[in-house]
C-alpha atoms as a PDB file:
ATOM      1  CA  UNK A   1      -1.039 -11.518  10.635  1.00  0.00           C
ATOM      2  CA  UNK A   2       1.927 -10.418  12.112  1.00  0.00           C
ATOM      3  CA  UNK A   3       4.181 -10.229   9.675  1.00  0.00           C
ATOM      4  CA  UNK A   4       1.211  -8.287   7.488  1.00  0.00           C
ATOM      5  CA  UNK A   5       1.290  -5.845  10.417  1.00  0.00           C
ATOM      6  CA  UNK A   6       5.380  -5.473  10.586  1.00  0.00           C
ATOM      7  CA  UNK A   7       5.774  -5.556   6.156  1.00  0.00           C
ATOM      8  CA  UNK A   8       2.944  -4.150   5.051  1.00  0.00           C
ATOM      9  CA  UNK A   9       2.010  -1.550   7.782  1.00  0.00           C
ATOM     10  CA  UNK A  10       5.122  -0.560   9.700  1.00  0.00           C
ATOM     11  CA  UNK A  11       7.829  -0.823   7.317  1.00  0.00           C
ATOM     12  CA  UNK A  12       6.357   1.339   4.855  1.00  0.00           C
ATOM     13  CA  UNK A  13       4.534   3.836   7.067  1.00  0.00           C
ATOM     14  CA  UNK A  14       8.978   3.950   8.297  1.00  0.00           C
ATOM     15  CA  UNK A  15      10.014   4.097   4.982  1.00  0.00           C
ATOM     16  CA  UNK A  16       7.862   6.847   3.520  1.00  0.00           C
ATOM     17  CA  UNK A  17       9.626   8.973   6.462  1.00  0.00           C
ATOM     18  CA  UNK A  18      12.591   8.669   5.215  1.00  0.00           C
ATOM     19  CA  UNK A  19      13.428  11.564   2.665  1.00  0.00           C
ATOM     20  CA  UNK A  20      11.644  13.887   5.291  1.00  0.00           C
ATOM     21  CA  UNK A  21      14.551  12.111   7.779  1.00  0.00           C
ATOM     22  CA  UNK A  22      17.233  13.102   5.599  1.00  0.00           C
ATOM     23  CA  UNK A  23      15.779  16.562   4.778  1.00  0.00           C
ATOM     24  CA  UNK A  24      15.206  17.484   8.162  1.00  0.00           C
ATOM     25  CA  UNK A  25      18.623  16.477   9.585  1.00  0.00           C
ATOM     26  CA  UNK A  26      20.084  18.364   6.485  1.00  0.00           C
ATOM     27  CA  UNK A  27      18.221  21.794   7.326  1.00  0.00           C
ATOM     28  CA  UNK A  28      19.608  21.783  10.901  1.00  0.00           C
ATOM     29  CA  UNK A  29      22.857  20.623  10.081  1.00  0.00           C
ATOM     30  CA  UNK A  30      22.793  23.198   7.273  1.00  0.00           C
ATOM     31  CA  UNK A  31      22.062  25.889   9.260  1.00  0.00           C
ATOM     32  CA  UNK A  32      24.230  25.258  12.948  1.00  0.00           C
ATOM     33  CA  UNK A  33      28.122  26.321  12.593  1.00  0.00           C
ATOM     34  CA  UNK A  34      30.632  23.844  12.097  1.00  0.00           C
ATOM     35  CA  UNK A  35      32.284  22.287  14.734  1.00  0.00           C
ATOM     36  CA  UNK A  36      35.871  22.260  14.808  1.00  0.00           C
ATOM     37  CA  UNK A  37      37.640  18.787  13.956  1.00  0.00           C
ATOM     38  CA  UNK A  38      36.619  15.564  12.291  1.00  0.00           C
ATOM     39  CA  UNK A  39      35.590  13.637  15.275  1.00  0.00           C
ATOM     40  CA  UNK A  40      33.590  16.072  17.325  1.00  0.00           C
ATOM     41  CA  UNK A  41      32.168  17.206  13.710  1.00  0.00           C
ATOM     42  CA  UNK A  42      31.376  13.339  13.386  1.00  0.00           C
ATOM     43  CA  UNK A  43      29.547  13.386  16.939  1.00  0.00           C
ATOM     44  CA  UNK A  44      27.988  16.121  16.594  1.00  0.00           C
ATOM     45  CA  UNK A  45      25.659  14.807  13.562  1.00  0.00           C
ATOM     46  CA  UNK A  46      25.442  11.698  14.988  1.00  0.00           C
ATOM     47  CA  UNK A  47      23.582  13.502  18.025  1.00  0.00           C
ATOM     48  CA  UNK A  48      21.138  15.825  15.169  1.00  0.00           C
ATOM     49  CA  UNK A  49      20.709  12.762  12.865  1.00  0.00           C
ATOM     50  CA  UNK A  50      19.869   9.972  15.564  1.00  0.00           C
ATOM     51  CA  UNK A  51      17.194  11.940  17.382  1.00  0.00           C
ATOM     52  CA  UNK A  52      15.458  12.660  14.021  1.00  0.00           C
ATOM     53  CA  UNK A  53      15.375   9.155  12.543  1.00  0.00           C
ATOM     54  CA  UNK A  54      14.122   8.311  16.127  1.00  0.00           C
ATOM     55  CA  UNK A  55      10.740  11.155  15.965  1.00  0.00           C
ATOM     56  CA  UNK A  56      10.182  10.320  11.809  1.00  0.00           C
ATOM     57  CA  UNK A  57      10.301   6.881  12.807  1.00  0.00           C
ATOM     58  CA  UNK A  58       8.109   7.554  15.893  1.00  0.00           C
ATOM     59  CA  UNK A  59       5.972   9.488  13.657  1.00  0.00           C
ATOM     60  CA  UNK A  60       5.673   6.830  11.295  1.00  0.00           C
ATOM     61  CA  UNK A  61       4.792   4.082  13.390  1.00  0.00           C
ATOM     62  CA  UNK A  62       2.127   5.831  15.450  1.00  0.00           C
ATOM     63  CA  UNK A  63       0.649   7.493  12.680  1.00  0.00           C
ATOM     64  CA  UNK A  64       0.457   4.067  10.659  1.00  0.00           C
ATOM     65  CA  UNK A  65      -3.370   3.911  10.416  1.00  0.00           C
ATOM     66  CA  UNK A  66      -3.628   7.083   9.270  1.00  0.00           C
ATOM     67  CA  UNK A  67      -1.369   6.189   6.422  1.00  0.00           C
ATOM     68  CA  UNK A  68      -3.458   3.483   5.545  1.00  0.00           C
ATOM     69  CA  UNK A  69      -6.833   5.503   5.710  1.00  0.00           C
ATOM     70  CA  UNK A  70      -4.689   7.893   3.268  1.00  0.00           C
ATOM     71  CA  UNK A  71      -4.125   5.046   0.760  1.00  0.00           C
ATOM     72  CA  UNK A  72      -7.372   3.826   0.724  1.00  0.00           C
ATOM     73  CA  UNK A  73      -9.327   6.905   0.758  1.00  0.00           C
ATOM     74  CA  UNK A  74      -7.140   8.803  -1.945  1.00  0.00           C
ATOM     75  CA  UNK A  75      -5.904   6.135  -4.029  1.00  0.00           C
ATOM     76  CA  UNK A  76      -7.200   2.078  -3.547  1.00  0.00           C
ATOM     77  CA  UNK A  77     -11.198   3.715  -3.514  1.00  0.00           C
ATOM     78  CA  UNK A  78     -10.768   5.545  -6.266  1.00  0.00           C
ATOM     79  CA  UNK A  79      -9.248   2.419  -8.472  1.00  0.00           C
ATOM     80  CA  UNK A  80     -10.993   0.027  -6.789  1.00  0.00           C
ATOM     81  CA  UNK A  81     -14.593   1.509  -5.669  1.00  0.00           C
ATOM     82  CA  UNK A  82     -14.801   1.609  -1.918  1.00  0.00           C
ATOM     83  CA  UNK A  83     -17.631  -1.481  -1.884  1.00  0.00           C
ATOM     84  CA  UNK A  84     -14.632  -3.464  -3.865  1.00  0.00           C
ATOM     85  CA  UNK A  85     -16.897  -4.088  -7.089  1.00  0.00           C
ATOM     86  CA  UNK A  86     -13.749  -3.174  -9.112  1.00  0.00           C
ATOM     87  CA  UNK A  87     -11.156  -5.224  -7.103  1.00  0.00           C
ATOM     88  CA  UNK A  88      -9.121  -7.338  -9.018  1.00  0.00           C
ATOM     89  CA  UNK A  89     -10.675 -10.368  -6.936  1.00  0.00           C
ATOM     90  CA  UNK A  90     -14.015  -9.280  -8.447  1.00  0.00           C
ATOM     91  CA  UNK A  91     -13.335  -8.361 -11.812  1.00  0.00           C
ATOM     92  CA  UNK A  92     -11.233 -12.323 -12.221  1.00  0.00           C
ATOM     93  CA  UNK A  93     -14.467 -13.456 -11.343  1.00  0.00           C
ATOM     94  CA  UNK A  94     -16.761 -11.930 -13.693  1.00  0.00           C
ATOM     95  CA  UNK A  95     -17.666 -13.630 -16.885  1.00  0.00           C
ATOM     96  CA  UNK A  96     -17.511 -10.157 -19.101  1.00  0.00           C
ATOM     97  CA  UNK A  97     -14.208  -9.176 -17.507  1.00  0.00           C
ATOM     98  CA  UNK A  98     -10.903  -8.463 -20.133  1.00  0.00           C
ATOM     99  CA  UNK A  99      -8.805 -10.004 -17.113  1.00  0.00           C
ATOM    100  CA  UNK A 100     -11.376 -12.917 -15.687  1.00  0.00           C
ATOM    101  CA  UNK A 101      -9.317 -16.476 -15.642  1.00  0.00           C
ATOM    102  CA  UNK A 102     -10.093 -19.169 -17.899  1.00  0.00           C
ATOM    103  CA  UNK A 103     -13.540 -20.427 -17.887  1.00  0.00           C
ATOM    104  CA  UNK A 104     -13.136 -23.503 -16.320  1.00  0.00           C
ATOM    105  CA  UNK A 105     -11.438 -22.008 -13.425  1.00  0.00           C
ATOM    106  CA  UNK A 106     -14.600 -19.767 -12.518  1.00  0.00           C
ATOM    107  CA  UNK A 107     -16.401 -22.669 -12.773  1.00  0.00           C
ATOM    108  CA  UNK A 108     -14.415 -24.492 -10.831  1.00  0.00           C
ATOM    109  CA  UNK A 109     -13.962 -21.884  -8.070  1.00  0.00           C
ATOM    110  CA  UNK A 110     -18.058 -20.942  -8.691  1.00  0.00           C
ATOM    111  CA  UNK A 111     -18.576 -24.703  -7.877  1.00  0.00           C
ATOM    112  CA  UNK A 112     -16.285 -24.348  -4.821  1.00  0.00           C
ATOM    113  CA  UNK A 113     -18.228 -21.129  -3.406  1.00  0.00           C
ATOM    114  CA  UNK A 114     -21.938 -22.720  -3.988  1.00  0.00           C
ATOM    115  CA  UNK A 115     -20.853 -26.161  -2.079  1.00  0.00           C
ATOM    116  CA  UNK A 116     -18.631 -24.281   0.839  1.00  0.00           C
ATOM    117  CA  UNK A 117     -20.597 -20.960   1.394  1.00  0.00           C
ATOM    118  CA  UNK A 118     -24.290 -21.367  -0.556  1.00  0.00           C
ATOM    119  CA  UNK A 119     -23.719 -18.578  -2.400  1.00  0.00           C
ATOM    120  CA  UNK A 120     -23.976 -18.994  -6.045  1.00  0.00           C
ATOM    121  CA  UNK A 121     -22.600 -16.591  -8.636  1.00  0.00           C
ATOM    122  CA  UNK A 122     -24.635 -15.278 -11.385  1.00  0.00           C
ATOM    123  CA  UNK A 123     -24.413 -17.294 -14.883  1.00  0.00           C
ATOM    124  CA  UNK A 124     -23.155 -15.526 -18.054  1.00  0.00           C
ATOM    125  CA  UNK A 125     -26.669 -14.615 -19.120  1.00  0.00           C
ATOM    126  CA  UNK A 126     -27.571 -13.417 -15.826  1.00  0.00           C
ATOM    127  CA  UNK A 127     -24.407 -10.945 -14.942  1.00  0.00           C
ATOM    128  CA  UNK A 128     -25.130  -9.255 -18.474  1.00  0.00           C
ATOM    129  CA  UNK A 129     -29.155  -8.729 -17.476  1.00  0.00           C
ATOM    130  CA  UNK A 130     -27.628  -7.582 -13.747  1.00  0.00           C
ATOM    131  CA  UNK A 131     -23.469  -6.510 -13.687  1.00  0.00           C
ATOM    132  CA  UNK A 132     -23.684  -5.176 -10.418  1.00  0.00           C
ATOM    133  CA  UNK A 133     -25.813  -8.018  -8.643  1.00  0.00           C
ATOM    134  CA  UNK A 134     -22.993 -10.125 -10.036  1.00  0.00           C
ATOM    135  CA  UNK A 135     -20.403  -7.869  -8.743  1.00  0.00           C
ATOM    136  CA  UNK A 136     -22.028  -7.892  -5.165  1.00  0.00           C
ATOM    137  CA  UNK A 137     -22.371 -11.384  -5.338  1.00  0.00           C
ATOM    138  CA  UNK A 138     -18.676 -12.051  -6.052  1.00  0.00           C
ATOM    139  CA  UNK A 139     -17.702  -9.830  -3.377  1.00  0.00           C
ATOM    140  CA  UNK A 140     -19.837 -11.056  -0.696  1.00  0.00           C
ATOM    141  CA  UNK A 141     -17.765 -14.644  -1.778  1.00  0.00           C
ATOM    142  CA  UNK A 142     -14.277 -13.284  -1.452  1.00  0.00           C
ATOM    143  CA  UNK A 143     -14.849 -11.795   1.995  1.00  0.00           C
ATOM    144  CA  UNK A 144     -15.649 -15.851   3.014  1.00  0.00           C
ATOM    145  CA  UNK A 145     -12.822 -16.822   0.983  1.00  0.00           C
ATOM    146  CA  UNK A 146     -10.110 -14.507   2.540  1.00  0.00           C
ATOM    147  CA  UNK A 147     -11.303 -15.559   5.918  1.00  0.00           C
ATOM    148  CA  UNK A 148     -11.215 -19.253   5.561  1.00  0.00           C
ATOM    149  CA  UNK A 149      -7.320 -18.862   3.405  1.00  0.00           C
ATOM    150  CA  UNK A 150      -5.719 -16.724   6.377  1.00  0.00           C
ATOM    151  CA  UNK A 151      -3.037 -19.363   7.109  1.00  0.00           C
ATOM    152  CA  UNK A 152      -2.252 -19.683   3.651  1.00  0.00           C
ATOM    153  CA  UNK A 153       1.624 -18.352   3.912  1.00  0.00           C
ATOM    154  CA  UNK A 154       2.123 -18.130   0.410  1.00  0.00           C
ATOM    155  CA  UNK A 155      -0.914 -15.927   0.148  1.00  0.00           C
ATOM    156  CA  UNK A 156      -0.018 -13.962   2.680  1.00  0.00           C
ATOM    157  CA  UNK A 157       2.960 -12.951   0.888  1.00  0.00           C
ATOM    158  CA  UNK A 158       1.123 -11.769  -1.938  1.00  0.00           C
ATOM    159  CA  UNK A 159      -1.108  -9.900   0.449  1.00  0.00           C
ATOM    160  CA  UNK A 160       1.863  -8.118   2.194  1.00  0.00           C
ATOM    161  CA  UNK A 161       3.510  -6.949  -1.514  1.00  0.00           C
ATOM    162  CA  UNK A 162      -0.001  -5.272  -2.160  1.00  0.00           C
ATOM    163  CA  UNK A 163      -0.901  -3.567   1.404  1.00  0.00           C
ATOM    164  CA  UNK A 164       2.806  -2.671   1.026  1.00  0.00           C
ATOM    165  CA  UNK A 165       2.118  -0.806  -2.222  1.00  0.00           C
ATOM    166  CA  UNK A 166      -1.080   0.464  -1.158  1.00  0.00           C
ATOM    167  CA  UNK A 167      -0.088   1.869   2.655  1.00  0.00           C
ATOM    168  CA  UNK A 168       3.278   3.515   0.741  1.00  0.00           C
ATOM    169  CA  UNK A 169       1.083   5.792  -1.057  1.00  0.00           C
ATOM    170  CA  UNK A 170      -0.490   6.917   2.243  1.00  0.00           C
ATOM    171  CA  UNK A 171       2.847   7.610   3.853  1.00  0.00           C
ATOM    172  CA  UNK A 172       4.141   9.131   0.570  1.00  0.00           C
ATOM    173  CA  UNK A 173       1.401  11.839   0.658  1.00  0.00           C
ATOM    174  CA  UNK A 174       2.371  12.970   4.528  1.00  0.00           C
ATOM    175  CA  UNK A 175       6.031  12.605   3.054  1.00  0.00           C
ATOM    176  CA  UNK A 176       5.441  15.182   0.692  1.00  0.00           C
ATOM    177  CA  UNK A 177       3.701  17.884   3.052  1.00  0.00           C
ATOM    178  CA  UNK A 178       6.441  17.673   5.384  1.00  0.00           C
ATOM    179  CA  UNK A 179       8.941  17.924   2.698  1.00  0.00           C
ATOM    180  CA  UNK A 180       7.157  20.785   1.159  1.00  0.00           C
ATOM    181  CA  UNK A 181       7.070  22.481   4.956  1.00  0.00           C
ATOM    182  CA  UNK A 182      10.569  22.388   5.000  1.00  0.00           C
ATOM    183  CA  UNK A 183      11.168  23.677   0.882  1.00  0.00           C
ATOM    184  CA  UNK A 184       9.212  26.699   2.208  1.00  0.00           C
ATOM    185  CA  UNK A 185      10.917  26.835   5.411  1.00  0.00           C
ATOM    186  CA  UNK A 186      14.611  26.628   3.231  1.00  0.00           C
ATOM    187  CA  UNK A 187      13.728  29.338   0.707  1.00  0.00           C
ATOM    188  CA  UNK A 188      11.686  31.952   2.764  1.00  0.00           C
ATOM    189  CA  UNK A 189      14.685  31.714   5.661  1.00  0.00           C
ATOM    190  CA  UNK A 190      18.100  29.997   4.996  1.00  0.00           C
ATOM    191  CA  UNK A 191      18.741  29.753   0.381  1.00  0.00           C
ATOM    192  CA  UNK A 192      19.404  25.769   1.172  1.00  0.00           C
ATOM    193  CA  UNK A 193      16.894  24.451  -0.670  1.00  0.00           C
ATOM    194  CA  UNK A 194      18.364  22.394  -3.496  1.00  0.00           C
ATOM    195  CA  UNK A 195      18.670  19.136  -1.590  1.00  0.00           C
ATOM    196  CA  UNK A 196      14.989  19.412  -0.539  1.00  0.00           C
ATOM    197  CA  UNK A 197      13.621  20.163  -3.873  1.00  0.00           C
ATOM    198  CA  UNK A 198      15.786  16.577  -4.822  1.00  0.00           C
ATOM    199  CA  UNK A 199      14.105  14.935  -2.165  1.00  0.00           C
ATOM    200  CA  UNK A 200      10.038  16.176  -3.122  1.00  0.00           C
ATOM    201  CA  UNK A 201      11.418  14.693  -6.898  1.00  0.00           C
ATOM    202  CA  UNK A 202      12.732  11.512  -5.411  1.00  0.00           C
ATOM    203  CA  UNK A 203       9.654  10.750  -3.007  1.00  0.00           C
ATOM    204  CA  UNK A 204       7.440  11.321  -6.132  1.00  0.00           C
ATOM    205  CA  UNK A 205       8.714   9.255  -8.261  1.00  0.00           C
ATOM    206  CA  UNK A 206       8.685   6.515  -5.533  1.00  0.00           C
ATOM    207  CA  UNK A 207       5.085   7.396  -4.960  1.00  0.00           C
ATOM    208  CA  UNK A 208       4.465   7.120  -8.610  1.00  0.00           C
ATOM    209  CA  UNK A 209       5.958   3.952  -9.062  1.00  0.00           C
ATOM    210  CA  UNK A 210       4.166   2.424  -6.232  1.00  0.00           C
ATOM    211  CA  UNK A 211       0.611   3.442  -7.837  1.00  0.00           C
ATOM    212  CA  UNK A 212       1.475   2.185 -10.842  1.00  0.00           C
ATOM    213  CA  UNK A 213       2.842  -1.271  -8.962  1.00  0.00           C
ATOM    214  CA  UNK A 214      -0.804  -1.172  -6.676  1.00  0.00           C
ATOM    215  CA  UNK A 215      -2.836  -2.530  -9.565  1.00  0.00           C
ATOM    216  CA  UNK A 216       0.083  -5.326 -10.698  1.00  0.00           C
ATOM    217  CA  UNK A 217       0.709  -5.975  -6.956  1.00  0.00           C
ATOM    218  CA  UNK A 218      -3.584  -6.423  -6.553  1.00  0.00           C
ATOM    219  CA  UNK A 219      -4.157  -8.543  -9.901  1.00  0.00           C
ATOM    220  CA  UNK A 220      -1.396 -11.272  -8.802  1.00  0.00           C
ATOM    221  CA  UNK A 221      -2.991 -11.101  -4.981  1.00  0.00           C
ATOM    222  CA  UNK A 222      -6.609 -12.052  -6.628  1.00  0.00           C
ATOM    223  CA  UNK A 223      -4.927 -15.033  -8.376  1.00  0.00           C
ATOM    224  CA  UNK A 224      -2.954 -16.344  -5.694  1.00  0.00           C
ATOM    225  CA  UNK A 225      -5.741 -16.513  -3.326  1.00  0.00           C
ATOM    226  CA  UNK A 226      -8.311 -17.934  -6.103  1.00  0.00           C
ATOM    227  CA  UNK A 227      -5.392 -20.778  -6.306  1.00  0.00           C
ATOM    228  CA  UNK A 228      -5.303 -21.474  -2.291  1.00  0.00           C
ATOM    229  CA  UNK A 229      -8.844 -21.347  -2.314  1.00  0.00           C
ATOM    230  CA  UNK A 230      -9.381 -24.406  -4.650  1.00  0.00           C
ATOM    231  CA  UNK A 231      -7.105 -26.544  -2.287  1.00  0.00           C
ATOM    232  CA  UNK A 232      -8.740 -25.720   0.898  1.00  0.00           C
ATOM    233  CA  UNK A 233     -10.855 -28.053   2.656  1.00  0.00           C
ATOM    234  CA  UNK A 234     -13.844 -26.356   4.436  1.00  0.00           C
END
């Protein structure tokens, strides 16, 4: 779990600070007058640049968990339902699905669940009389399954890429009101607002491409931990 906590929490929570970084240390450089010669010009960034990676970074780390209460609230609810009936580790599950496995891996991993846990998923006939029971039955599985495939390292891996994805888009959406803070702050005071407006574009499209990764990111998580599942001993 610690290396969930330091790639999937930290580093992007870090990451998503880093346009405002640059953007920030560009309005006060920007707006100071030059200092005379290369090296005390060189020194004197170094000493506006270094102190506001260290308070984005600061800002980043500390504010972490609200980052990930961003993600889930405005974008992995949403896509997923908040009582994770639409997760991709439900939906694999479910006979009716477009994107369930083959056959006889539900019923092996059914078969598996019954014998390890005594819960036993609804039958074809049945999840078509009752989707949701079927959903709620699949999910009250997967919470047993994720707790007894913790060590799995190759799972965890998978895990990380998605809560990566998924803790971005939290970070991305603070990003973008401090970057929008200092747009304002450019145009209504100092004209230099060109390299901010490139920065808004840039952290957008990495926002975009991360919610369009979440789902791709979640699907292959579902299947990797249906796989280390089946070759657990309880």
């Amino acid at each position: 779990m610690r290396n969930y906590e330091l790639y999937a929490r930290k580093y992007p929570a870090i990451v998503g600070m880093l346009l405002p970084i640059l953007s920030t240390a560009s309005l006060i450089l920007d707006n100071i007058p030059q200092i005379q010669g290369a090296i005390s010009n060189l020194f004197y960034k170094i000493s506006v640049f270094v102190p506001v990676v260290g308070i984005y970074a600061a800002i980043g780390y500390l504010a972490r968990q609200l980052f990930r209460d961003a993600s889930k609230c405005l974008f992995q609810f949403p896509i997923f339902k908040e009582d994770e009936t639409e997760m991709p580790t439900t939906q694999l599950l479910l006979w009716t699905s477009s994107k369930r496995m083959s056959s006889s891996m539900i019923e092996q991993v059914a078969l598996k669940i019954n014998n390890d846990f005594g819960i036993k998923l609804l039958s074809k006939k049945e999840e078509r009389q009752d989707l949701l029971e079927a959903k709620r039955t699949i999910v009250d599985a997967v919470g047993k399954i994720r707790e007894c495939t913790r060590t799995n390292q190759n799972l965890l891996q998978y895990n990380i890429d998605f809560g990566f994805c998924r803790n971005y888009l939290g970070a991305t959406v603070y990003a973008l009101v401090i970057l929008l803070i200092i747009l304002i702050i450019n145009i209504v005071g100092w004209g230099y607002w060109l390299y901010t407006l490139i920065a808004i574009i840039i952290q957008l499209i990495l926002g975009i491409i991360a919610f369009f990764t979440l789902k791709y990111k979640g699907n292959a998580y579902a299947r990797a931990l249906f796989n280390a599942y089946i070759g657990t001993k309880i």
